[in-house]
N, C-alpha and C. Protein backbone atom coordinates (compact mmCIF):
# COMPACT_ATOMS: atom_id res chain seq x y z
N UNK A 1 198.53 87.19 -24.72
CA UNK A 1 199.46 87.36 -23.62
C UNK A 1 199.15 86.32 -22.56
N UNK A 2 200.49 85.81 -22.05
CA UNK A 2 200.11 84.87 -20.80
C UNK A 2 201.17 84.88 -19.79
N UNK A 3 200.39 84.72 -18.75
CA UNK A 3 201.36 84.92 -17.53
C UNK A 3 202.21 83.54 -16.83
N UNK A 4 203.46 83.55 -16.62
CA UNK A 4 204.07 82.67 -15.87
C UNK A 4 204.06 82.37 -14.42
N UNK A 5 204.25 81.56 -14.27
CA UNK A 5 204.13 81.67 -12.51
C UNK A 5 205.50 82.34 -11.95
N UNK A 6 206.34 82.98 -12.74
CA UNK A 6 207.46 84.04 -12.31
C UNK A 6 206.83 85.26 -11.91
N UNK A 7 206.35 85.54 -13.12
CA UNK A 7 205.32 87.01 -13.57
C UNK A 7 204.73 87.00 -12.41
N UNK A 8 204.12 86.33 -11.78
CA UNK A 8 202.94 86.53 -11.25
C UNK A 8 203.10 86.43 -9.84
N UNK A 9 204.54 85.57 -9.18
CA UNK A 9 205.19 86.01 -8.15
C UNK A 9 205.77 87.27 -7.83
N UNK A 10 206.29 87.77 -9.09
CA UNK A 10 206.86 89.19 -9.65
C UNK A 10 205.63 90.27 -9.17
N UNK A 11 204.43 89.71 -9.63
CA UNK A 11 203.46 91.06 -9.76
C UNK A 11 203.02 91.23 -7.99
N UNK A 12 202.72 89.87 -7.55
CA UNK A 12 202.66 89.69 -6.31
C UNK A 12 203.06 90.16 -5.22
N UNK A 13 204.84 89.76 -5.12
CA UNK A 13 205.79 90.72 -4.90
C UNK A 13 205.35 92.02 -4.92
N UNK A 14 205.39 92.51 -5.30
CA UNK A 14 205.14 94.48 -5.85
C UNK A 14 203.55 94.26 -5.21
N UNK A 15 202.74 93.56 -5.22
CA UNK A 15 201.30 93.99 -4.63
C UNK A 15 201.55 93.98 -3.06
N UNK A 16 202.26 93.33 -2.31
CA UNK A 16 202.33 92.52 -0.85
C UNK A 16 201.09 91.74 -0.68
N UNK A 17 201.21 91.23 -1.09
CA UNK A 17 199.72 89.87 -1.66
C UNK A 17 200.70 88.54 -1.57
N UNK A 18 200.62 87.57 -0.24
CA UNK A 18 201.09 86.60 -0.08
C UNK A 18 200.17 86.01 -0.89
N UNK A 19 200.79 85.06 -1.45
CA UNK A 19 200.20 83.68 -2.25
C UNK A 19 201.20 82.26 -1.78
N UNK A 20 200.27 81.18 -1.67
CA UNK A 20 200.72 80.02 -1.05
C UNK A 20 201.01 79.23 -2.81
N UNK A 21 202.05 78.38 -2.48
CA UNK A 21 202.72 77.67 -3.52
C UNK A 21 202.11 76.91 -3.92
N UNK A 22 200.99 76.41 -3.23
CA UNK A 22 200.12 75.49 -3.98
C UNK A 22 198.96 75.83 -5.02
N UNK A 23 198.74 76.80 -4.79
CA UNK A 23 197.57 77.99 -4.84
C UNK A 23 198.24 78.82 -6.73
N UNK A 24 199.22 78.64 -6.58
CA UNK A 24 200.18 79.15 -7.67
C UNK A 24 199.52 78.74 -9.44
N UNK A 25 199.43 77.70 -9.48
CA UNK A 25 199.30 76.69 -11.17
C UNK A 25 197.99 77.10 -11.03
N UNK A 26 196.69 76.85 -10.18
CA UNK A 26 195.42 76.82 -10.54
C UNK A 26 195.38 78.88 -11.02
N UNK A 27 195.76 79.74 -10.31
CA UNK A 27 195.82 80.81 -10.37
C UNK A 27 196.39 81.70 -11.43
N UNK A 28 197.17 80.92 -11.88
CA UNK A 28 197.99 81.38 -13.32
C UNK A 28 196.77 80.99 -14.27
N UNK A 29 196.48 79.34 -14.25
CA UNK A 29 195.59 79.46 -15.14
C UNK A 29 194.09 80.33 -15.19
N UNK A 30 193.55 80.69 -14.04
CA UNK A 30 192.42 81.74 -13.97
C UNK A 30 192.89 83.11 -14.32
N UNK A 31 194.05 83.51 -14.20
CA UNK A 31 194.80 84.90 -14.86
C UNK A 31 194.77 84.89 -16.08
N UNK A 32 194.88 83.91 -16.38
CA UNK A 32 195.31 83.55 -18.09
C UNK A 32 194.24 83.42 -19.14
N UNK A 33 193.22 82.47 -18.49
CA UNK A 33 191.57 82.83 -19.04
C UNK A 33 191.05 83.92 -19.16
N UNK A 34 191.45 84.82 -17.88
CA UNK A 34 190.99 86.34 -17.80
C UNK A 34 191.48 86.71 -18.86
N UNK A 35 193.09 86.42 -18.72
CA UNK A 35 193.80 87.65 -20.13
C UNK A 35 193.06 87.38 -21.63
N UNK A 36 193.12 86.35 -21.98
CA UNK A 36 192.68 85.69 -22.72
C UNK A 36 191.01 86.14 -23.60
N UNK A 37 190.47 86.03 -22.67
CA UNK A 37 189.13 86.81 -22.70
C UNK A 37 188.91 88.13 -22.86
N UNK A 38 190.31 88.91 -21.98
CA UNK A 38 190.43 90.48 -22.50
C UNK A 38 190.97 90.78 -24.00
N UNK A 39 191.71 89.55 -24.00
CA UNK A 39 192.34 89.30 -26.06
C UNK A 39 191.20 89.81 -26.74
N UNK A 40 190.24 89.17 -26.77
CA UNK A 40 189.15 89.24 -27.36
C UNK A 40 188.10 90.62 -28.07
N UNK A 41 188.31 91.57 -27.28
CA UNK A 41 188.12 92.95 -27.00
C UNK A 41 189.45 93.49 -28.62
N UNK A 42 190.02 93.34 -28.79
CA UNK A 42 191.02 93.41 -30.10
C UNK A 42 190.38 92.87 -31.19
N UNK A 43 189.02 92.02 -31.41
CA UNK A 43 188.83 91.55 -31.99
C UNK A 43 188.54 92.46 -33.58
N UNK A 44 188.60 92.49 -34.49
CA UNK A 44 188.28 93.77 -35.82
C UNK A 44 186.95 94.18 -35.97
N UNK A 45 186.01 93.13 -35.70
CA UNK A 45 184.92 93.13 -35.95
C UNK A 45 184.20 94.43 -34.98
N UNK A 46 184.50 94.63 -33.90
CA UNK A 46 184.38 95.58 -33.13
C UNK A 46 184.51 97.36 -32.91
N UNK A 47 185.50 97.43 -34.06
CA UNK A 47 185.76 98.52 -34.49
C UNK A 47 185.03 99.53 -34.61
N UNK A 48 183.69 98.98 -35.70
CA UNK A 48 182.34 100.03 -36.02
C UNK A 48 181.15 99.94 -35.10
N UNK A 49 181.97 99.30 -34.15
CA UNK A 49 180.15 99.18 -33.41
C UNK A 49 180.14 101.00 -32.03
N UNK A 50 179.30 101.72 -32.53
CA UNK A 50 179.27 102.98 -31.74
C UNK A 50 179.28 102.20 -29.89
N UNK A 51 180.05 103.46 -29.42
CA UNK A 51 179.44 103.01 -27.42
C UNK A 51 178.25 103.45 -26.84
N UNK A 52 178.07 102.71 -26.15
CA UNK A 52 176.28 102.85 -26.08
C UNK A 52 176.72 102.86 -24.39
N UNK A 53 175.89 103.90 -23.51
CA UNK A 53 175.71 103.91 -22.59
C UNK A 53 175.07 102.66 -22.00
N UNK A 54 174.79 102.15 -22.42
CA UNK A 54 173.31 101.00 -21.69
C UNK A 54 173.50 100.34 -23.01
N UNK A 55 173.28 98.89 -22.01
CA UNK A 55 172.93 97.91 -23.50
C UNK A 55 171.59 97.94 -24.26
N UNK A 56 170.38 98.57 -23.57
CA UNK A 56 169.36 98.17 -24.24
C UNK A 56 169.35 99.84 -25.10
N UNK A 57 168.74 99.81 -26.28
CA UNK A 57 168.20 100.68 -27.01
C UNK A 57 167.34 101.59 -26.26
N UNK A 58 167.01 102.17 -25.06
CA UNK A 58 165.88 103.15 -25.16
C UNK A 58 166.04 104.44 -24.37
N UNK A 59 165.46 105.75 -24.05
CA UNK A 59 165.83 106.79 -24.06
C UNK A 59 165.58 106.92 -21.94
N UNK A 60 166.29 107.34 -21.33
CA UNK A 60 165.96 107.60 -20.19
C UNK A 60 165.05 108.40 -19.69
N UNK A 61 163.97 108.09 -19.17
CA UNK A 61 163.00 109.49 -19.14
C UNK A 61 163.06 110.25 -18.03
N UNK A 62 163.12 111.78 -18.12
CA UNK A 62 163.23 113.05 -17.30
C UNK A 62 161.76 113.32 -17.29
N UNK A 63 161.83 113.78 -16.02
CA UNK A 63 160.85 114.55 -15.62
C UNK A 63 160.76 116.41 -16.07
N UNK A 64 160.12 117.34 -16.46
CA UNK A 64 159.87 118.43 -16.62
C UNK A 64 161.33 119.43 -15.35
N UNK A 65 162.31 120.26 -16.06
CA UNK A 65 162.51 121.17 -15.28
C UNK A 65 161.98 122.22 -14.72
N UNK A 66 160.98 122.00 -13.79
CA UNK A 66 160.81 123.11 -13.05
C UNK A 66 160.94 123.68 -12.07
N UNK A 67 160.52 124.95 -11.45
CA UNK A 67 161.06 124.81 -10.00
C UNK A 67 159.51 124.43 -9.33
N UNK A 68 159.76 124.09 -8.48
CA UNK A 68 158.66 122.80 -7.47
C UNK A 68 158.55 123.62 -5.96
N UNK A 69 159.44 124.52 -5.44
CA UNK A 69 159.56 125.13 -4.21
C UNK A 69 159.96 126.44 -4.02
N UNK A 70 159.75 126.90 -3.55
CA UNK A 70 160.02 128.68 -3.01
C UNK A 70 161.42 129.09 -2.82
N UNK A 71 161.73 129.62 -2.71
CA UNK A 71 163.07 130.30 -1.94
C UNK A 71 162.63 130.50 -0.06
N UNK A 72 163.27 129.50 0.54
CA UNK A 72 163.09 129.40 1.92
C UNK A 72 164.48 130.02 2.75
N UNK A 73 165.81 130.66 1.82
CA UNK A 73 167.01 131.12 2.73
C UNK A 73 166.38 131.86 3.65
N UNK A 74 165.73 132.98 3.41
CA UNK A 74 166.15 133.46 4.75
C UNK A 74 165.60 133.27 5.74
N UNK A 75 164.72 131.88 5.48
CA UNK A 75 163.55 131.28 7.18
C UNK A 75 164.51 130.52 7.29
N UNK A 76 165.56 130.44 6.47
CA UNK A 76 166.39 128.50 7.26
C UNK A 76 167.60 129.02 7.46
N UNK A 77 167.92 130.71 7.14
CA UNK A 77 168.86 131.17 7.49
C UNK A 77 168.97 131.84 9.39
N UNK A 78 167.53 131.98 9.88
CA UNK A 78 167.35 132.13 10.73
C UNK A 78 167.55 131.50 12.26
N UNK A 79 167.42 130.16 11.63
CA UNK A 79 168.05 129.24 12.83
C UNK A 79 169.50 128.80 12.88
N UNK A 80 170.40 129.43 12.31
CA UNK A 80 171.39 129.58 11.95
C UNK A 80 172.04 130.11 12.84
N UNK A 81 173.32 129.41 13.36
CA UNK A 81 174.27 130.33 14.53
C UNK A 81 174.98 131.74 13.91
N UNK A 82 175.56 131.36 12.84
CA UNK A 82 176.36 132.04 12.35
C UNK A 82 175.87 132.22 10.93
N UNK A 83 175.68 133.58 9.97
CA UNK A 83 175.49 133.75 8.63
C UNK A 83 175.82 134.82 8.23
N UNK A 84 176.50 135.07 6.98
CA UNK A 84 177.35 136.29 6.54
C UNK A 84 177.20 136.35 5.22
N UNK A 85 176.57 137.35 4.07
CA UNK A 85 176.08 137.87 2.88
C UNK A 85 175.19 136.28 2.74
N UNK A 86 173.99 135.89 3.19
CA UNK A 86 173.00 135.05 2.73
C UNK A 86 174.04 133.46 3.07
N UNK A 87 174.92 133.31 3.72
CA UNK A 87 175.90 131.76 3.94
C UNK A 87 175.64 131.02 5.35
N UNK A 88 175.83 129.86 5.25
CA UNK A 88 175.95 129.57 6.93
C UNK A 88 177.44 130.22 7.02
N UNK A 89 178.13 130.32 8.53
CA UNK A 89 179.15 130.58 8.37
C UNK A 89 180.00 129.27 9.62
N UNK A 90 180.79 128.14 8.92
CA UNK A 90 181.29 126.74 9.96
C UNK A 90 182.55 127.34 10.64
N UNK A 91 182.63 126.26 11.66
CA UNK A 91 184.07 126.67 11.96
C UNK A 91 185.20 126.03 11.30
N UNK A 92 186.30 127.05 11.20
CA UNK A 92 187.34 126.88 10.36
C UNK A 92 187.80 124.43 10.43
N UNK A 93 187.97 124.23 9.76
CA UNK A 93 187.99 122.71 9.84
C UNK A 93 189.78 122.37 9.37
N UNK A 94 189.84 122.91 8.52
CA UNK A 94 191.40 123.04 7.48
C UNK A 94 192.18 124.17 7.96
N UNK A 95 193.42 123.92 8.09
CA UNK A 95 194.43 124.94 8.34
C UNK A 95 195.37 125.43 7.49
């Protein structure tokens, strides 16, 4: 696929993205390399290769789930203006 310098006044147009007339030919052709390069991605050979989160091969390491701290609600519920069944309670924000 390749873009014209119609197309691309066209797409322009519809963005509100002034572009200067001179600025036009070098820009088509950097659109066009892009597209070009996205061609590529179609390629067959690509088909069987699985998606891999990360390019490199290796496993992310986690730390142990445990719990690490107490239950502190109801000391941090205390300095609290407002609290209703264990909640802070804000003022209304949305109507």
């Amino acid at each position: 696929m390749s873009l014209s310098p119609s197309q691309l006044k066209h797409v322009a147009h519809l963005s509100r993205i002034a572009l200067e007339e001179s600025k036009i030919p070098a820009l088509v052709q950097d659109l066009n390399a892009i597209l070009a390069f996205a061609e590529q991605l179609k390629d067959g050979r690509l088909d069987d290769l699985a998606p891999m989160a990360h390019p490199l091969d290796q496993q992310q390491p986690l730390r142990a789930d445990v719990v690490n701290e107490t239950n502190q609600r109801d000391i941090l519920l205390k300095g609290a203006p407002a609290t209703e069944q264990g909640l802070f309670l804000v003022p209304k924000v949305i109507e």
